[in-house]
N, C-alpha and C. Protein backbone atom coordinates (compact mmCIF):
# COMPACT_ATOMS: atom_id res chain seq x y z
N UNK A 1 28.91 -89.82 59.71
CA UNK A 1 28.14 -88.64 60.11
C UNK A 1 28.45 -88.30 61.56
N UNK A 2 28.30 -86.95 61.76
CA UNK A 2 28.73 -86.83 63.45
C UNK A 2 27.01 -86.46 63.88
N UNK A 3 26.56 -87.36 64.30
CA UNK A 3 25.26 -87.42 65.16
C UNK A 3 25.89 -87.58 67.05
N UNK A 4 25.25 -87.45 67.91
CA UNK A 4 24.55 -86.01 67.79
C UNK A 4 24.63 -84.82 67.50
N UNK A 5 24.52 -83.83 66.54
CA UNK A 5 25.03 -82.29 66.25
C UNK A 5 24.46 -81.14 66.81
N UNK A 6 24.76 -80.54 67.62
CA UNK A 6 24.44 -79.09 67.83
C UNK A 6 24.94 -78.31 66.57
N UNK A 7 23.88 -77.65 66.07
CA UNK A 7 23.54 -76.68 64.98
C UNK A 7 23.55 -75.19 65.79
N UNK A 8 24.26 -74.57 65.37
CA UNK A 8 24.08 -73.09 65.55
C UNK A 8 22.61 -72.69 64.79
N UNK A 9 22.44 -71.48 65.28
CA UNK A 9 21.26 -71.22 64.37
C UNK A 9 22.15 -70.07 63.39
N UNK A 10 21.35 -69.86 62.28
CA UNK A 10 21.91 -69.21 61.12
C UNK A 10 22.63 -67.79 61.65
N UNK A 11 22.60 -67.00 62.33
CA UNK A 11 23.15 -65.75 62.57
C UNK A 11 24.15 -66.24 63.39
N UNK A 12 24.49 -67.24 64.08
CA UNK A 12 25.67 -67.43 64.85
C UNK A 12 27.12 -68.36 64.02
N UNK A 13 26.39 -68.75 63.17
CA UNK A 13 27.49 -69.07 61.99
C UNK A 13 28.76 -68.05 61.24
N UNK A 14 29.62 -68.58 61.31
CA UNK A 14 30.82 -67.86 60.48
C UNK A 14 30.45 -67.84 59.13
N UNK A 15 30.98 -66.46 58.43
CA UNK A 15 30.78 -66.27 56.79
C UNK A 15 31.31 -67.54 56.22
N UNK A 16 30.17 -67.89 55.11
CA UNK A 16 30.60 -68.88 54.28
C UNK A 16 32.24 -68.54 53.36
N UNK A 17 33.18 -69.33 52.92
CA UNK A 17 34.55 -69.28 52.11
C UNK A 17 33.77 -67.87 51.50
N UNK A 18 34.66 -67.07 50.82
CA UNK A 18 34.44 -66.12 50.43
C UNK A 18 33.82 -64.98 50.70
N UNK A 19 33.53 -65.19 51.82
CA UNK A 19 32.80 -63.90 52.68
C UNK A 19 31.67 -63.53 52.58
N UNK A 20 31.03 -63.76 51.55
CA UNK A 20 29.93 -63.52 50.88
C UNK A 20 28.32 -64.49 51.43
N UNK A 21 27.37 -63.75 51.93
CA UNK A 21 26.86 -64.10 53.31
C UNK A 21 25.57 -64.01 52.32
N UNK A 22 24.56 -65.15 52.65
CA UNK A 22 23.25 -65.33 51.90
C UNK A 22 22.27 -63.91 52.75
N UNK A 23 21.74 -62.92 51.52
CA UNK A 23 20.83 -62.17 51.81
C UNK A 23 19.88 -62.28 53.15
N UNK A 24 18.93 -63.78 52.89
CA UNK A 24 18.15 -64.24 54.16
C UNK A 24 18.65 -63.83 55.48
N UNK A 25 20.38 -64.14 55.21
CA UNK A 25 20.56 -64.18 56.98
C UNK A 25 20.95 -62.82 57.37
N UNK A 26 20.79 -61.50 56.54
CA UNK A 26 21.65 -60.76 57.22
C UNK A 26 20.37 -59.62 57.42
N UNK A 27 20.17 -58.83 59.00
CA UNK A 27 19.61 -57.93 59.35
C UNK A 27 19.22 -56.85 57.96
N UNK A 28 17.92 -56.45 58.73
CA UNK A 28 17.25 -55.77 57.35
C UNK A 28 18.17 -54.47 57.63
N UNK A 29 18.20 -53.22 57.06
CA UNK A 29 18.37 -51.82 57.10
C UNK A 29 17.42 -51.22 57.87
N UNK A 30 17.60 -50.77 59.05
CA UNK A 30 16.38 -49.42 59.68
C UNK A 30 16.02 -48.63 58.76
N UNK A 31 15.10 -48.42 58.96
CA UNK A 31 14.17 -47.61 58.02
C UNK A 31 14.41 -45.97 58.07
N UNK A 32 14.62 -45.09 57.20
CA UNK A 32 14.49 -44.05 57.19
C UNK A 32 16.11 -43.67 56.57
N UNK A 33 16.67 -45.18 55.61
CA UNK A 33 18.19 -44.53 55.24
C UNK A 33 18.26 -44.15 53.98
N UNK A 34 18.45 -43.36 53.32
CA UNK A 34 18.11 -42.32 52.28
C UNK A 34 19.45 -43.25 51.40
N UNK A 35 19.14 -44.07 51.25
CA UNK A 35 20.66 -44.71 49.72
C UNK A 35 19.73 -45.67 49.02
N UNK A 36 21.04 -46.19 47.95
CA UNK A 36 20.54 -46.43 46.78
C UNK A 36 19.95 -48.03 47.48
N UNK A 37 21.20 -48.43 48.39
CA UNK A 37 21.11 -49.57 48.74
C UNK A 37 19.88 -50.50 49.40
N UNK A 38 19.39 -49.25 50.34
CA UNK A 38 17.96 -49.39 50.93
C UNK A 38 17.20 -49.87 50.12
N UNK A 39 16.97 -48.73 49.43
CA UNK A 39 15.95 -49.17 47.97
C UNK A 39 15.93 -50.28 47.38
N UNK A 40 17.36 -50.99 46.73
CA UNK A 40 17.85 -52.42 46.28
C UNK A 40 16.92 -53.20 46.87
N UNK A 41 17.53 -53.13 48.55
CA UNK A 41 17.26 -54.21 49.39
C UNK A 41 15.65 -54.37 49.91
N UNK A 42 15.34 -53.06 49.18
CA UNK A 42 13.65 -53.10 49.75
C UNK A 42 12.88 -53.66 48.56
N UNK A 43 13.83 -53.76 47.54
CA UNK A 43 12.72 -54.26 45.54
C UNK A 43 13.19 -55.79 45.63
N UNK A 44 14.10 -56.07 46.45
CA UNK A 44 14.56 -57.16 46.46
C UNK A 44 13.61 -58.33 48.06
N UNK A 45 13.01 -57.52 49.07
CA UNK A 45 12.47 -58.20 50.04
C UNK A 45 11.23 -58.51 49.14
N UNK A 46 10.46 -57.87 48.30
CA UNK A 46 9.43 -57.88 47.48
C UNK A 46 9.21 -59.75 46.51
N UNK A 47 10.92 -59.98 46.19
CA UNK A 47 11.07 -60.78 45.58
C UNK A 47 11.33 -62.16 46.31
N UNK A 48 11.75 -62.00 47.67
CA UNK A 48 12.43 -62.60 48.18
C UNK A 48 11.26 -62.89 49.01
N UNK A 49 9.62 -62.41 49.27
CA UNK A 49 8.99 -62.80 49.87
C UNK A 49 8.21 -64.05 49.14
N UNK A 50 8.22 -64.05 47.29
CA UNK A 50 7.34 -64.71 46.53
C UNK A 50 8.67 -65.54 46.59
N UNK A 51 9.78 -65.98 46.80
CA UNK A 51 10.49 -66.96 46.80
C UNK A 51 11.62 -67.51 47.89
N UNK A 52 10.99 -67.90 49.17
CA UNK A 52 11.75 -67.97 50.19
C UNK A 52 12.19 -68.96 50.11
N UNK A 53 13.95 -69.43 50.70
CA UNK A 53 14.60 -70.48 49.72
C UNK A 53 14.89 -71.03 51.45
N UNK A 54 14.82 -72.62 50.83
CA UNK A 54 15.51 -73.05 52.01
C UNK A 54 16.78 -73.56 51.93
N UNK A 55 17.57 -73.41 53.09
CA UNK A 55 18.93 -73.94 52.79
C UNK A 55 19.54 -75.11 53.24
N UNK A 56 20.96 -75.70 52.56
CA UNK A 56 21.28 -76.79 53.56
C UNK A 56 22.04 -76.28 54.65
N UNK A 57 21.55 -77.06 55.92
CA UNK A 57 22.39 -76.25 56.97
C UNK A 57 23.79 -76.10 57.13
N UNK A 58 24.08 -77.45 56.37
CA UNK A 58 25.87 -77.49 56.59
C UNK A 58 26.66 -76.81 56.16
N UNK A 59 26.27 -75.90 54.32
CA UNK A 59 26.93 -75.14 53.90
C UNK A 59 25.88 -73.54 53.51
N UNK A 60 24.57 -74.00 53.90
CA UNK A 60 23.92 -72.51 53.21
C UNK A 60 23.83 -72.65 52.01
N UNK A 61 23.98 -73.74 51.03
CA UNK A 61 23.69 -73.88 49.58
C UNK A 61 22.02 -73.58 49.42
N UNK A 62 21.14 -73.06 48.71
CA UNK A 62 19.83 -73.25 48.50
C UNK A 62 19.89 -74.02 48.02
N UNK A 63 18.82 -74.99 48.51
CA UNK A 63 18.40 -76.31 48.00
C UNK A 63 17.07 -76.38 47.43
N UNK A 64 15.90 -75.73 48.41
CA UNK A 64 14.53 -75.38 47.62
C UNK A 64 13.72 -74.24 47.96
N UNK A 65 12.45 -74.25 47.86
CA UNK A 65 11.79 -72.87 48.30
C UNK A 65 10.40 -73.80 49.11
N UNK A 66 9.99 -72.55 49.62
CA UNK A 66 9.16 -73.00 50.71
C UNK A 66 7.94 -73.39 49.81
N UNK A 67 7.43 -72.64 48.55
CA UNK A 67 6.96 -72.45 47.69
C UNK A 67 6.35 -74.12 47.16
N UNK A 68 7.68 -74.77 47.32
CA UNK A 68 7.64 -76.39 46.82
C UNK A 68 7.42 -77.29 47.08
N UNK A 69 6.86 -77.38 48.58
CA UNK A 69 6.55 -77.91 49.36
C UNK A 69 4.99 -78.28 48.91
N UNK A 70 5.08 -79.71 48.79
CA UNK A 70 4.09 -80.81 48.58
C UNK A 70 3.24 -82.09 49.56
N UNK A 71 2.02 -82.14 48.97
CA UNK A 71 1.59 -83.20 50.21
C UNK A 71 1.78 -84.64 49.63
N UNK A 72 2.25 -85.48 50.12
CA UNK A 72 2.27 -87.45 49.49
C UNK A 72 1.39 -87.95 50.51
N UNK A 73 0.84 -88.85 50.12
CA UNK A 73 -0.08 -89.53 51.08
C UNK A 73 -0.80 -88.40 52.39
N UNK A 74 -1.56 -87.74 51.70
CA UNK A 74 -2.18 -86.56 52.33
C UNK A 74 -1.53 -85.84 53.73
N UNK A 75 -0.33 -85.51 53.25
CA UNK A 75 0.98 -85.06 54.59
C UNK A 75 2.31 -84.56 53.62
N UNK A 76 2.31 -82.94 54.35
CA UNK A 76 4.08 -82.74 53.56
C UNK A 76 5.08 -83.53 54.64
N UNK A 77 4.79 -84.01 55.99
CA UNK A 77 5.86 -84.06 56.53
C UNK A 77 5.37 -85.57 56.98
N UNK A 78 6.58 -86.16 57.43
CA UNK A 78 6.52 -88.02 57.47
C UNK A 78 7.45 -88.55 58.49
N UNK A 79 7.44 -89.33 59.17
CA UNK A 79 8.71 -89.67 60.19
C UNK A 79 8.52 -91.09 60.22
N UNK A 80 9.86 -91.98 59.53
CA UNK A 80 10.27 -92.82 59.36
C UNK A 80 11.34 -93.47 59.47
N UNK A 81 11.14 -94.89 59.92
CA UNK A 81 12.42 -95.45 60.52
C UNK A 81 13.36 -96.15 59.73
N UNK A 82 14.49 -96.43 59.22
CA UNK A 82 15.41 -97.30 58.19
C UNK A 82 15.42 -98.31 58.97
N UNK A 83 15.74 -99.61 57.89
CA UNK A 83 16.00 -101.12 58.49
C UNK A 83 17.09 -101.03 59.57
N UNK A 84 18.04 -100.29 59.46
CA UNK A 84 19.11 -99.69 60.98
C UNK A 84 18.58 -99.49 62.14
N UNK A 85 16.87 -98.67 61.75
CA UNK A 85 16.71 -98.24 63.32
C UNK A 85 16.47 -96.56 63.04
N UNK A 86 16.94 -96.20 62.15
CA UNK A 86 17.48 -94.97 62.40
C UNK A 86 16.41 -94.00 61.74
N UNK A 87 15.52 -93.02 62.64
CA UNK A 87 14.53 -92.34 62.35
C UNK A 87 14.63 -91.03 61.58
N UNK A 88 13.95 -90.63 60.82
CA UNK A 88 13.89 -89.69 59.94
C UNK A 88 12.69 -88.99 60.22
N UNK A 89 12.98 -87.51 59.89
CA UNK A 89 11.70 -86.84 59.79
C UNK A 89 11.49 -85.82 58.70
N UNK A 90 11.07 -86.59 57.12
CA UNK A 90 11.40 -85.64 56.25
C UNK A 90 10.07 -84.90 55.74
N UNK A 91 9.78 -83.44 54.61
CA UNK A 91 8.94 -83.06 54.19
C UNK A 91 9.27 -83.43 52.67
N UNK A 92 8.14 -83.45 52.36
CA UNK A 92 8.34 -83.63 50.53
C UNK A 92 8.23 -82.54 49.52
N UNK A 93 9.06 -82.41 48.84
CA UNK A 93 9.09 -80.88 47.77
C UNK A 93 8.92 -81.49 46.40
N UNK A 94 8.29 -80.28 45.86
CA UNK A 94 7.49 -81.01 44.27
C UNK A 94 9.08 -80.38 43.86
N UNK A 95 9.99 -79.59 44.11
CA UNK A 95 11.51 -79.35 43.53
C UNK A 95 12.36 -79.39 44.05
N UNK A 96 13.87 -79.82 44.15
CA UNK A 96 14.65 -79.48 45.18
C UNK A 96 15.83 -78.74 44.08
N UNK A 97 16.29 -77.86 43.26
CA UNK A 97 17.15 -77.56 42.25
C UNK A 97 18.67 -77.10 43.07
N UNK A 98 18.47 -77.68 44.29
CA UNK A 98 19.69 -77.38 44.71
C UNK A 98 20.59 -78.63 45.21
N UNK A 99 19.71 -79.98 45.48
CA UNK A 99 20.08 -80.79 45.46
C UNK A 99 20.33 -82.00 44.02
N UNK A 100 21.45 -82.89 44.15
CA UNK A 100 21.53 -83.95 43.33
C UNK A 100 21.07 -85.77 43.68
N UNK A 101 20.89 -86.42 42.53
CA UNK A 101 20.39 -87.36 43.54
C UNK A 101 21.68 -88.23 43.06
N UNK A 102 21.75 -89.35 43.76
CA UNK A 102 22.97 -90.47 43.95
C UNK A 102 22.06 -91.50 43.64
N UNK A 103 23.60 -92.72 42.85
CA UNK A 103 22.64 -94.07 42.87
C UNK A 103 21.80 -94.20 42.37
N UNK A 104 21.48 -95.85 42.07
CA UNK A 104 20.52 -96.09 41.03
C UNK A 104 19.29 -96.10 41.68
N UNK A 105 18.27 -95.83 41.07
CA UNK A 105 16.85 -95.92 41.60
C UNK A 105 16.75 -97.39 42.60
N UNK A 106 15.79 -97.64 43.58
CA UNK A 106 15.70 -98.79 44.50
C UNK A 106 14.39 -98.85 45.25
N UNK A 107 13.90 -100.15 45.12
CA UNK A 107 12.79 -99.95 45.64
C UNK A 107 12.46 -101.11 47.03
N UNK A 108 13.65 -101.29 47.62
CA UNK A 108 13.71 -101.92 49.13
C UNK A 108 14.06 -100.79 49.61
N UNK A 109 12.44 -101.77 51.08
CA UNK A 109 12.42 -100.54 52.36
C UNK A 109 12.23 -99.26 51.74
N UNK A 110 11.34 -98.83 50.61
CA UNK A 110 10.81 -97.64 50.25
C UNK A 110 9.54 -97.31 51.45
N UNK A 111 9.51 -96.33 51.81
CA UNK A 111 8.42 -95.77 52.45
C UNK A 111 7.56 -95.07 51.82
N UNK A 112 7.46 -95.13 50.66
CA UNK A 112 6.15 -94.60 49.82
C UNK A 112 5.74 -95.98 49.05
N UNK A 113 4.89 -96.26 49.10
CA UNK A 113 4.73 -97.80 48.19
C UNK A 113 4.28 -97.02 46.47
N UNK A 114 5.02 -98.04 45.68
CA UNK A 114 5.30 -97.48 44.25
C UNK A 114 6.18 -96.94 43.93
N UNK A 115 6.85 -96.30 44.78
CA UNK A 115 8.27 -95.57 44.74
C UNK A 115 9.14 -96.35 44.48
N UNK A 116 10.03 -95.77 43.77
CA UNK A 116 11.78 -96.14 43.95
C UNK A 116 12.45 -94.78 44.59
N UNK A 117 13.67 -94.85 45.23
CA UNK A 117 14.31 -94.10 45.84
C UNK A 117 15.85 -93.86 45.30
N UNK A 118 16.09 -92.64 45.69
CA UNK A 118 17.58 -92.21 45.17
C UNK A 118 18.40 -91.18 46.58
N UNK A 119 19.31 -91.90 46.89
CA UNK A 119 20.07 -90.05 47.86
C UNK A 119 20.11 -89.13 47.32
N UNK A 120 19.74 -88.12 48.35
CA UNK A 120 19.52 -86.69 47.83
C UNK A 120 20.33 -86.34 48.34
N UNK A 121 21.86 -85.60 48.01
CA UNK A 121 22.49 -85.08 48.35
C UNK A 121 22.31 -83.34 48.12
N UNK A 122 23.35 -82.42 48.80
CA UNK A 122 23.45 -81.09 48.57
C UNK A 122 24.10 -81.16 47.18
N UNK A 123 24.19 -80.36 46.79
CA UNK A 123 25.34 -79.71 45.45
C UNK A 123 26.22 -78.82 46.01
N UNK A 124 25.84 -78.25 46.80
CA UNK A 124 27.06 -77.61 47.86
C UNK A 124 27.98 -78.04 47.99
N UNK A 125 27.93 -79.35 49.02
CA UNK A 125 28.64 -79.50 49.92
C UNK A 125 28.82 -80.96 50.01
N UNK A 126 27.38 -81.87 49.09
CA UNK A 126 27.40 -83.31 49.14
C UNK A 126 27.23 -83.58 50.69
N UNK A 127 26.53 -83.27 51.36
CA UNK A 127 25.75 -83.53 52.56
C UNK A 127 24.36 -84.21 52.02
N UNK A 128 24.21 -85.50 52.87
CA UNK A 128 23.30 -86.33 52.93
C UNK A 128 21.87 -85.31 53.22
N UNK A 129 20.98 -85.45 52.37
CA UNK A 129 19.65 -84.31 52.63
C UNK A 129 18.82 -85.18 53.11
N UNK A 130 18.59 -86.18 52.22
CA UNK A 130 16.98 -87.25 51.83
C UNK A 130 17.20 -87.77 50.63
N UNK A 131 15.82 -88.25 50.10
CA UNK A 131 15.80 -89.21 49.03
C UNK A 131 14.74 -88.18 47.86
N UNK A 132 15.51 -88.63 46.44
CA UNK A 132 14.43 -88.35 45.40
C UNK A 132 13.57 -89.70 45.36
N UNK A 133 12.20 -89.63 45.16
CA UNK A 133 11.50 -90.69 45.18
C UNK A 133 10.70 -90.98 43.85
N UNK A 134 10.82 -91.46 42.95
CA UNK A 134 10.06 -91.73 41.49
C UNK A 134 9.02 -92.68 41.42
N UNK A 135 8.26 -92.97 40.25
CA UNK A 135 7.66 -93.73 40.02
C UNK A 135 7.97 -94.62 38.90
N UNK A 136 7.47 -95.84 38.08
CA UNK A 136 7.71 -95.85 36.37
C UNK A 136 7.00 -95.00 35.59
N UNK A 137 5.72 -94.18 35.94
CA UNK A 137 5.49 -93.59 35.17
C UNK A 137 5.68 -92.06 34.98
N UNK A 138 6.99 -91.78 36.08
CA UNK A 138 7.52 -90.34 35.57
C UNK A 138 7.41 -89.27 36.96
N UNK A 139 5.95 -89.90 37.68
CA UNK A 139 5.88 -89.14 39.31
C UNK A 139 7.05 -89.05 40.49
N UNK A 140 7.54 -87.92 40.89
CA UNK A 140 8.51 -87.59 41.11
C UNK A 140 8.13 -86.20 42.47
N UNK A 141 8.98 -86.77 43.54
CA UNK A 141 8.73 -85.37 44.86
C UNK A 141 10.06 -85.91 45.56
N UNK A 142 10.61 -84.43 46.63
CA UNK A 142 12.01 -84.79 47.31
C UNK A 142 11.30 -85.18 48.40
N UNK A 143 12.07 -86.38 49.37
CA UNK A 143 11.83 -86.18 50.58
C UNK A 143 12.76 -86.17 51.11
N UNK A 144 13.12 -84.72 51.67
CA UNK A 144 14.33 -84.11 52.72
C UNK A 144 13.82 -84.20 54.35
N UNK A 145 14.95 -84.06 54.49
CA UNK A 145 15.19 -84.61 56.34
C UNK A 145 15.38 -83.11 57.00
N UNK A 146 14.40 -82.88 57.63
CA UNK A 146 13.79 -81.52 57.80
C UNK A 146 15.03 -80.66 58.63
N UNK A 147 15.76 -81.81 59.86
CA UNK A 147 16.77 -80.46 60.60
C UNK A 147 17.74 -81.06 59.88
N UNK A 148 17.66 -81.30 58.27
CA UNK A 148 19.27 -80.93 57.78
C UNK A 148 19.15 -79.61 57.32
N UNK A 149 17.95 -78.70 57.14
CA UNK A 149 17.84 -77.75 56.34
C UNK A 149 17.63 -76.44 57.29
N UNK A 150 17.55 -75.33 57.10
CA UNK A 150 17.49 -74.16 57.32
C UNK A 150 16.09 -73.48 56.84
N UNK A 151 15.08 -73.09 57.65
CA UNK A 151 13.87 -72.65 56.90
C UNK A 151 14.05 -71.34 57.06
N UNK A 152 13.13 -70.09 56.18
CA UNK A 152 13.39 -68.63 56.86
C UNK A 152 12.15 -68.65 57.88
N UNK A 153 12.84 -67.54 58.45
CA UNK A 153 11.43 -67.14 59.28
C UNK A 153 10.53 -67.06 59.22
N UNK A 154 9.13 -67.31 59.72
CA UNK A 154 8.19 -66.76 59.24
C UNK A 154 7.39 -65.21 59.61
N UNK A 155 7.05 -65.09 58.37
CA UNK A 155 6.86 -62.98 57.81
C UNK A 155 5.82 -63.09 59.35
């Protein structure tokens, strides 16, 4: 991993391969432009407000929505240290459909007690996110590592 990283913030980033640039990041239309496109983009902020997606920072893949965001041990957000040393500060999502998990379930050095743990990688890009965390009886939340991700603004 290259720690320490300076992150651009999302508008100072180069177009993802293909040119093709996630909605979120790109300036709204001034108001008063008489096309079809306006319109699109105005039935589409409608949609895009009931589902604001968060991304991974490394490639802009959506990974989840703000929407999914869950509390574990009465807290969405947690900061924890690995047997390395090495501190984390993740939130927990009841979905992540943009990430995959790695590896077999494990339940050393879990930080949720009852849990087993899995890497949560991107599907993007296979960037390290966080962990899926399970139970045996089926209970299941992500916990992602908060500045790997991209949140939108808030309205």
């Amino acid at each position: 991993m290259r720690y320490p990283l300076e992150i651009p913030s999302p508008r100072q980033l180069p177009p993802p391969p293909g040119g093709v640039v996630p909605r979120e990041l790109l300036k709204p239309q001034p108001p008063g432009r008489d096309d079809s496109k306006s319109e699109a983009l105005a039935a589409d902020d409608t949609e895009e407000k009931t589902m604001r997606r968060v991304l991974c920072r490394e490639c802009l893949h959506p990974i989840t929505r703000e929407e999914d965001r869950t509390e574990v041990h009465g807290a969405h957000q947690h900061t924890f240290a690995n047997p390395s040393g090495m501190v984390f500060t993740i939130g927990c999502f009841q979905a992540a459909e943009g990430c995959g998990a790695a590896g077999s379930p494990s339940d050393e050095f879990t930080w949720f007690r009852g849990y087993a743990w899995r890497v949560a990688v991107c599907a993007g890009c296979l960037a390290h996110l966080g962990w899926l965390f399970t139970t045996p009886s089926g209970a299941a939340f992500w916990g992602l590592i908060l500045d790997h991700l991209i949140f939108p603004e808030n309205a």
